[in-house]
Protein backbone atom coordinates (compact mmCIF):
# COMPACT_ATOMS: atom_id res chain seq x y z
CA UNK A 1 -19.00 16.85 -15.74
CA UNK A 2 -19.78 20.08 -17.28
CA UNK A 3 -23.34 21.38 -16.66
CA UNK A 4 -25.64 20.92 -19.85
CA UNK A 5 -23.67 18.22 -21.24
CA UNK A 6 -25.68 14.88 -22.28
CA UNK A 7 -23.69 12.55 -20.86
CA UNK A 8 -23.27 10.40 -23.97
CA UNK A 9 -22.56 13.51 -26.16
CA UNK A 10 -19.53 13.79 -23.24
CA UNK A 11 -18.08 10.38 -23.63
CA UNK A 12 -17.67 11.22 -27.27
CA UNK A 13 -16.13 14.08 -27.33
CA UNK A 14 -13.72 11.88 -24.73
CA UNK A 15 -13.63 9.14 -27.25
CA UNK A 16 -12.52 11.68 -30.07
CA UNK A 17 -9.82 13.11 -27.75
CA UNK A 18 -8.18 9.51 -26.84
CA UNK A 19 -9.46 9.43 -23.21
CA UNK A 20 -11.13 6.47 -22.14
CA UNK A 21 -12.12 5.53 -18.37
CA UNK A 22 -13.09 2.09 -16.60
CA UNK A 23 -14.61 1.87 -12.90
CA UNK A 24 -12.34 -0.59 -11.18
CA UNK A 25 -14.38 -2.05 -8.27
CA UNK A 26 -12.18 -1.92 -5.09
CA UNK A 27 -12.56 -2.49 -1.07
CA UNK A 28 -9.49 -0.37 0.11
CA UNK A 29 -6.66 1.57 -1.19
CA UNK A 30 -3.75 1.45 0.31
CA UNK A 31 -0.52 4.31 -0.54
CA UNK A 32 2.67 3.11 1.28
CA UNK A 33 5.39 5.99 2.01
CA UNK A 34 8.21 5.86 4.00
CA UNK A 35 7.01 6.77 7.41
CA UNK A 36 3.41 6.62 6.71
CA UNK A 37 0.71 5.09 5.25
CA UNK A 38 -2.87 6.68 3.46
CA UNK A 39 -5.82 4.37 3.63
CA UNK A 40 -8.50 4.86 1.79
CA UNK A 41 -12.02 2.97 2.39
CA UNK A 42 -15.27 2.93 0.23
CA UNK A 43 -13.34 3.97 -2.69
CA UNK A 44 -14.36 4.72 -5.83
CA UNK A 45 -11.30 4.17 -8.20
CA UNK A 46 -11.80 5.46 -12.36
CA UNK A 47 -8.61 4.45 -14.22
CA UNK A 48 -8.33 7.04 -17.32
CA UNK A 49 -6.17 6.22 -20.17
CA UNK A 50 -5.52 9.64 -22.20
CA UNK A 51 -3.65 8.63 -25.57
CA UNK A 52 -1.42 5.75 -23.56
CA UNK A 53 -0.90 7.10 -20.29
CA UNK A 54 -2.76 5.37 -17.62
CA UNK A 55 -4.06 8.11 -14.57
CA UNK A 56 -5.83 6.55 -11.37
CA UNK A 57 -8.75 8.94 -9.92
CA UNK A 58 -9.71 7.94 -6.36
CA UNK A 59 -12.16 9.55 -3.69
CA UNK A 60 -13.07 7.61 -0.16
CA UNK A 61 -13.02 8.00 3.11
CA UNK A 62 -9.39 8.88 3.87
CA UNK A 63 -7.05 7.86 7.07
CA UNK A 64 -3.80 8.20 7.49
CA UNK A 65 -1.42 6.10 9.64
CA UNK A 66 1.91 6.14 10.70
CA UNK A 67 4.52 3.41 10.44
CA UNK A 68 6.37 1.93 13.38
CA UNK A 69 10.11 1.81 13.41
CA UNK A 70 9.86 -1.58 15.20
CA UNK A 71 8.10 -3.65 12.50
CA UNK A 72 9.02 -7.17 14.56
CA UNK A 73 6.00 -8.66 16.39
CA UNK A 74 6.67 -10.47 20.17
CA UNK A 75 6.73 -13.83 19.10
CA UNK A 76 9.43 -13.27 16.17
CA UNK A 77 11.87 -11.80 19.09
CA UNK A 78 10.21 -15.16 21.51
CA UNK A 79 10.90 -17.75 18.54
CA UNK A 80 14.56 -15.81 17.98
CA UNK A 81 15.35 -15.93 21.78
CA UNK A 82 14.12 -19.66 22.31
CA UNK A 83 16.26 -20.93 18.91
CA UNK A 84 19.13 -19.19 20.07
CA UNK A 85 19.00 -18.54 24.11
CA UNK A 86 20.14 -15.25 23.18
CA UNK A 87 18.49 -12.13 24.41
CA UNK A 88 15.82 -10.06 23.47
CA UNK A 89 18.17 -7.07 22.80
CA UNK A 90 20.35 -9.63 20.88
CA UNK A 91 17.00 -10.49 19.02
CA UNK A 92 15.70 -7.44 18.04
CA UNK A 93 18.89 -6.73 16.76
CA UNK A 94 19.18 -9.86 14.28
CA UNK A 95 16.12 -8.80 13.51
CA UNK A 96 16.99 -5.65 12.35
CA UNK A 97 20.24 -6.60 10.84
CA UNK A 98 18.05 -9.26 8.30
CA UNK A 99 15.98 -6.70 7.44
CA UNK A 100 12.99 -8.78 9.13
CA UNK A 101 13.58 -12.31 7.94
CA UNK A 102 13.20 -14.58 10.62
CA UNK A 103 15.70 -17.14 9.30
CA UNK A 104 18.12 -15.19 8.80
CA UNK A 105 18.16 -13.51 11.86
CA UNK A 106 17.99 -17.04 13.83
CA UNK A 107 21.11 -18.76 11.67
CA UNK A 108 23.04 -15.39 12.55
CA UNK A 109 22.90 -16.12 15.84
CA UNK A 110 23.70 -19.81 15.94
């Protein structure tokens, strides 16, 4: 805000200039990258829409976290591996090769 500004005389001016903004109430943000991911808890989120274009405005407590290469839990590679007999290199591997989807990986190895 600027300093000295009545807040209503601000959303106005705002108003006359085609920028509107909404509080969207939120529990967590989440930004996905490639090898990471940004968290973001207690957020407050203000979507502003200046003449059309929508802009997201978010402050919180921040946290980052990296992604694992290896996105297959245990007992997807024990399910594989019992369907199959194969083994767990085999698994992983199916795994991988299906891009994570457990039936597909299984019927590639029967």
């Amino acid at each position: 805000m600027i300093p000295g500004l009545n807040p209503k005389k601000m959303n106005a001016l705002m108003k006359q200039m085609g920028i509107s903004q909404e509080e969207i109430p939120s529990k967590r943000v989440i930004i996905e990258s490639d090898n990471k991911n940004i968290i973001i808890t207690n957020p407050s989120v203000m979507k502003i829409n200046m003449q059309g274009q929508e802009n997201f405005q978010i402050s919180g407590d921040i946290a980052e976290e990296d992604k694992q290469e290896d996105n297959h839990t245990e007992e997807d590679i024990k399910t594989i591996m019992e369907k199959t007999e194969c083994s767990e290199e085999q698994a992983k591997e199916a795994l991988q090769k299906s891009e994570g989807d457990l039936t597909d990986a299984i019927l590639s190895l029967s």
